[in-house]
C-alpha atoms as a PDB file:
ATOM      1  CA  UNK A   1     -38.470 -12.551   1.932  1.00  0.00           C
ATOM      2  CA  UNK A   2     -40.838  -9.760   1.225  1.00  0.00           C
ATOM      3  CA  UNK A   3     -40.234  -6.816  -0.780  1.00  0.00           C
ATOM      4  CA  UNK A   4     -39.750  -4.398   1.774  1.00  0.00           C
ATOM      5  CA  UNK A   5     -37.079  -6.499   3.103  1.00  0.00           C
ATOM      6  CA  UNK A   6     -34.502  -6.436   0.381  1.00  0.00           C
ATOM      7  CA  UNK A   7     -33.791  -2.828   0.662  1.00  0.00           C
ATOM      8  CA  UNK A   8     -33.313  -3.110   4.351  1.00  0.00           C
ATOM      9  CA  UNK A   9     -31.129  -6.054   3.956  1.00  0.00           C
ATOM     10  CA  UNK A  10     -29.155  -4.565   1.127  1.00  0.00           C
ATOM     11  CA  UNK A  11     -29.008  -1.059   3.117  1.00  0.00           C
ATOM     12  CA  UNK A  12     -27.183  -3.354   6.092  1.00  0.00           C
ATOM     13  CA  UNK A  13     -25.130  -5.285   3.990  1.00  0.00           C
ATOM     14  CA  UNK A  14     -23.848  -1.976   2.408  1.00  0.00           C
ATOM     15  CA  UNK A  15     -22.944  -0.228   5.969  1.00  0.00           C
ATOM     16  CA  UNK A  16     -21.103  -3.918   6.710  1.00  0.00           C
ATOM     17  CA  UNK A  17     -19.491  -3.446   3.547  1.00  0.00           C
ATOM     18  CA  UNK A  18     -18.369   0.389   4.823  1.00  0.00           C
ATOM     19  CA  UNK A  19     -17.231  -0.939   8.190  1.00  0.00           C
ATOM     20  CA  UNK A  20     -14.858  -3.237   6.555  1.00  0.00           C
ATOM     21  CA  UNK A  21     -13.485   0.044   4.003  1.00  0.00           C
ATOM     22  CA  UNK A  22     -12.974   1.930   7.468  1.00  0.00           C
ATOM     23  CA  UNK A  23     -11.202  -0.836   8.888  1.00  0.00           C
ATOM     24  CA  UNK A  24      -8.975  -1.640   5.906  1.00  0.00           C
ATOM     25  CA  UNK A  25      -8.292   2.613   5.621  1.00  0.00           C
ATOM     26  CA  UNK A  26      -7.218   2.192   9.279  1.00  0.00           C
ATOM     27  CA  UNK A  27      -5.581  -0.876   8.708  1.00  0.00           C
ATOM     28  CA  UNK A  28      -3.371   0.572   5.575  1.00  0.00           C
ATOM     29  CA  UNK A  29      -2.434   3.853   7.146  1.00  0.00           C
ATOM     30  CA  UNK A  30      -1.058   1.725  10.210  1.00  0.00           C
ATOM     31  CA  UNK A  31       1.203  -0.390   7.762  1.00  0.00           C
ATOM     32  CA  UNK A  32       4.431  -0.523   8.590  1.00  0.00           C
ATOM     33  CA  UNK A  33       6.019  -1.740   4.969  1.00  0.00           C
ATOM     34  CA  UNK A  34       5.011  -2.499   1.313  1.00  0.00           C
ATOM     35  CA  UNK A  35       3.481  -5.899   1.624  1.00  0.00           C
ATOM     36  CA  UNK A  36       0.796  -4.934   4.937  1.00  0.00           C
ATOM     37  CA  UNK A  37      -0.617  -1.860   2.859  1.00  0.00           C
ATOM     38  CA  UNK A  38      -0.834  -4.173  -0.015  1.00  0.00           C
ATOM     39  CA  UNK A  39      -2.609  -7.218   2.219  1.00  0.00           C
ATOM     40  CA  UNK A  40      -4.681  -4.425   4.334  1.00  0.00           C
ATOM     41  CA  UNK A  41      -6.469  -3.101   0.909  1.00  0.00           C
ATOM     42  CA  UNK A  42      -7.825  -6.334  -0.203  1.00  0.00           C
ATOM     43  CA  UNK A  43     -11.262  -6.494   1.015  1.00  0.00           C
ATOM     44  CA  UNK A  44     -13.307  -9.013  -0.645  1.00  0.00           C
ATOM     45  CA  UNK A  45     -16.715  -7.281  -1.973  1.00  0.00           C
ATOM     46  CA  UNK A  46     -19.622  -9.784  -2.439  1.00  0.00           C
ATOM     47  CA  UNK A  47     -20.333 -10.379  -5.843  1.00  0.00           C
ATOM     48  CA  UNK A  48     -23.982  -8.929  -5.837  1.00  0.00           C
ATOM     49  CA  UNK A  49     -22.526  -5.742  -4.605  1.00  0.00           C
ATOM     50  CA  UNK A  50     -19.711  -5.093  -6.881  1.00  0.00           C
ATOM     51  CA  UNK A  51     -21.786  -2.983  -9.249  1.00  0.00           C
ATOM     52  CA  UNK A  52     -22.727  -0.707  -6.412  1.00  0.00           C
ATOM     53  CA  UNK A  53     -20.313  -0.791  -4.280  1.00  0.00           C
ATOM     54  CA  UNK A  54     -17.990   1.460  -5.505  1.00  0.00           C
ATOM     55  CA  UNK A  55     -20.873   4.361  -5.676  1.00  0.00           C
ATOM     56  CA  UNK A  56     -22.544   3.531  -2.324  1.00  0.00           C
ATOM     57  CA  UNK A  57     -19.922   2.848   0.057  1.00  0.00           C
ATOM     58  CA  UNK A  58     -17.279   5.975   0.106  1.00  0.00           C
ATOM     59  CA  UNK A  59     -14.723   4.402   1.958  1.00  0.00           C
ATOM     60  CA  UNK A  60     -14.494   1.272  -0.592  1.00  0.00           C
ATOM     61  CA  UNK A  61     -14.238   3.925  -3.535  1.00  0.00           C
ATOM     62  CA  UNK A  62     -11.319   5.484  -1.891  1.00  0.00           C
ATOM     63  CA  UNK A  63      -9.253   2.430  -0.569  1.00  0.00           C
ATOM     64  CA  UNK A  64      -7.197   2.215  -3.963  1.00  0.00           C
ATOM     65  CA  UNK A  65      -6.367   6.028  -3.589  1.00  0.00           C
ATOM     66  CA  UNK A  66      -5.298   5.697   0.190  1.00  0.00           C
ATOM     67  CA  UNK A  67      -3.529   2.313  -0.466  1.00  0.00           C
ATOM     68  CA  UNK A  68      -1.204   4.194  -3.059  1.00  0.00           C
ATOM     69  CA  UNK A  69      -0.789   7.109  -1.392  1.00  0.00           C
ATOM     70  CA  UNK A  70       0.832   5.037   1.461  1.00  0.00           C
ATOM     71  CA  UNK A  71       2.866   2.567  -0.483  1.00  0.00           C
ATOM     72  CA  UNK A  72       4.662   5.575  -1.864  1.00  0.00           C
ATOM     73  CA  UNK A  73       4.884   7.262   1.665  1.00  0.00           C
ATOM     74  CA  UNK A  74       6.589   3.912   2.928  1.00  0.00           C
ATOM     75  CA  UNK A  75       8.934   3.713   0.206  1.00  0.00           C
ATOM     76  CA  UNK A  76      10.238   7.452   0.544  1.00  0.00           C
ATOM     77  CA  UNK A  77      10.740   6.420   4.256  1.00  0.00           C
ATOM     78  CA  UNK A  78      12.574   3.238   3.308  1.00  0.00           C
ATOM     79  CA  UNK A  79      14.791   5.263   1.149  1.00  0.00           C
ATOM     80  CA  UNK A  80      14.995   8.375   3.250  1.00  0.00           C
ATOM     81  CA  UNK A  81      16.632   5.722   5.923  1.00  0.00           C
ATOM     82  CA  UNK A  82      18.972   4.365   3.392  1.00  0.00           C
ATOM     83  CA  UNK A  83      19.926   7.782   3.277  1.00  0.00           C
ATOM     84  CA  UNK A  84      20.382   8.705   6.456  1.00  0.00           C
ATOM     85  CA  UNK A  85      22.822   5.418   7.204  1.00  0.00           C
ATOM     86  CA  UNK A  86      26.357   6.419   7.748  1.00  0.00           C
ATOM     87  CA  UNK A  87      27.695   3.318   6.584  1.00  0.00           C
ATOM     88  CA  UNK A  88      27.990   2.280   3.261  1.00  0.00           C
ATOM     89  CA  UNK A  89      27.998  -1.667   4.111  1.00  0.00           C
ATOM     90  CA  UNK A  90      24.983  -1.457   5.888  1.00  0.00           C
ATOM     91  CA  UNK A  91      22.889   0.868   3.661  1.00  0.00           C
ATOM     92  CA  UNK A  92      23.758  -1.493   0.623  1.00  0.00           C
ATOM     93  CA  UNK A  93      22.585  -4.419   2.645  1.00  0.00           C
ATOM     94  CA  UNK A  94      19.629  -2.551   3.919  1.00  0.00           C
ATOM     95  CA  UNK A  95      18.537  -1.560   0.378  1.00  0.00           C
ATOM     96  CA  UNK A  96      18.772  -5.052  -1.200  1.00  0.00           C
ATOM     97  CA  UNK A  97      16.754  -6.377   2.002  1.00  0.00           C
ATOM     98  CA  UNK A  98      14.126  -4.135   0.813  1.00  0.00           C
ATOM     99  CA  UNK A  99      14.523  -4.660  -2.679  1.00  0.00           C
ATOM    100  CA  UNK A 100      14.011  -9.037  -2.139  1.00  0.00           C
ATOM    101  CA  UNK A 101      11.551  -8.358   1.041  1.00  0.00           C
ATOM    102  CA  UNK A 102       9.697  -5.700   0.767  1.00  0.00           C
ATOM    103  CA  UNK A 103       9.365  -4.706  -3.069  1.00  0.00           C
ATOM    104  CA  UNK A 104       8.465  -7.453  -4.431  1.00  0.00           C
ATOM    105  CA  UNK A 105       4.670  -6.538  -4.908  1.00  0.00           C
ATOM    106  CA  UNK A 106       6.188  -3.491  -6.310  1.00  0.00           C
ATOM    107  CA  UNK A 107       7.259  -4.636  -9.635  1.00  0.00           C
ATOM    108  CA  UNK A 108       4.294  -6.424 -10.556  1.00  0.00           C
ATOM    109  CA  UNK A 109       1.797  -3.747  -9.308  1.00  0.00           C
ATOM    110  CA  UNK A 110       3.897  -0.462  -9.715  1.00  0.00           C
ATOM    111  CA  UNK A 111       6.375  -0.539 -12.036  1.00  0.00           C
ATOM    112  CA  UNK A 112       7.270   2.526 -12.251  1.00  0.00           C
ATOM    113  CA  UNK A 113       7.651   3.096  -8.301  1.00  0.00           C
ATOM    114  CA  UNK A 114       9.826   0.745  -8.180  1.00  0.00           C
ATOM    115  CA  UNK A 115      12.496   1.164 -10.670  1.00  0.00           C
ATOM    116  CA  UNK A 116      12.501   5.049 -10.053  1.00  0.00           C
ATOM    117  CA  UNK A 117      12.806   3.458  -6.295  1.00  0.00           C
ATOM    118  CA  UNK A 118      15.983   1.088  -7.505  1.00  0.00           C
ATOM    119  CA  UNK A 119      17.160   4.234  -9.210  1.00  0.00           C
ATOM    120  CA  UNK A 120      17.069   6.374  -6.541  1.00  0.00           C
ATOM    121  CA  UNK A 121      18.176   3.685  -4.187  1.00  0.00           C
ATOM    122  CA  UNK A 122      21.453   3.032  -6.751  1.00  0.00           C
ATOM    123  CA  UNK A 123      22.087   7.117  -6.481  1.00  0.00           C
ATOM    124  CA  UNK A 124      22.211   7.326  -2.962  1.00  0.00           C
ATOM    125  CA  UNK A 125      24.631   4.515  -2.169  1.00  0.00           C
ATOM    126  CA  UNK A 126      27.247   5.820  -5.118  1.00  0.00           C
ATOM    127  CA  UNK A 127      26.727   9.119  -3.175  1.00  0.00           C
ATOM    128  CA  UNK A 128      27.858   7.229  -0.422  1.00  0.00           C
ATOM    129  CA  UNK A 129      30.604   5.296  -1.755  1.00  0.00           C
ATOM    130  CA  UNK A 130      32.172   8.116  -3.553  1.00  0.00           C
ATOM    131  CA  UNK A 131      32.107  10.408  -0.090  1.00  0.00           C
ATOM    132  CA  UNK A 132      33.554   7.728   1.901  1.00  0.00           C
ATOM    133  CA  UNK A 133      36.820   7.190  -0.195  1.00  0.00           C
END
């Protein structure tokens, strides 16, 4: 390999490398719950590129900022429908299904999403329970 091929080769591997950070942004904002968003904004980034990366491909830079953004979009959806449930049986059963399904990558990664989640989760169904007796 000449000299005047590296650039070229690390020019393509770089627009590859943006490709995939347009798919994954796609990918993310199409996720339905916690754990796709999560899966959709792990992109593996050779290890020659690392360094670079970040600076030279945009949409790499900003998968971390989308991929947050969303998880907390999600998670005021999931408890905006726990809200909107009439029953209090089924809103309690809907919120721990969450809780063990879907929020599990919350603890570890966002702490603090997730217990204000719980908490705000908790809230809502003694709302409930105290209007329905």
């Amino acid at each position: 390999m000449s000299a005047t091929d590296k650039p070229e080769a690390l020019e393509e591997e770089l627009a590859k490398l943006e490709e995939l950070g347009r798919a994954a942004t796609l990918a993310i904002s199409n996720a339905r719950n916690v754990r796709e968003a999560i899966a959709a904004a792990e992109i593996e980034v050779p290890h020659h590129l690392k360094a670079i990366a970040r600076v030279r491909v945009p949409s790499i830079g900003r998968l971390a900022r989308v991929r947050d953004l969303r998880i907390e979009d999600l998670v005021k959806e999931q408890l905006a429908s726990i809200q909107q449930e009439r029953s209090d049986l089924v809103a309690t059963r809907e919120f721990d299904r969450l809780k063990a399904a879907d929020w599990g990558p919350l603890r570890s990664g966002y702490p603090e999403l997730f217990s204000k989640s719980v908490r705000e989760g908790n809230l809502m169904l003694e709302r409930k329970r105290k209007s329905q007796r």
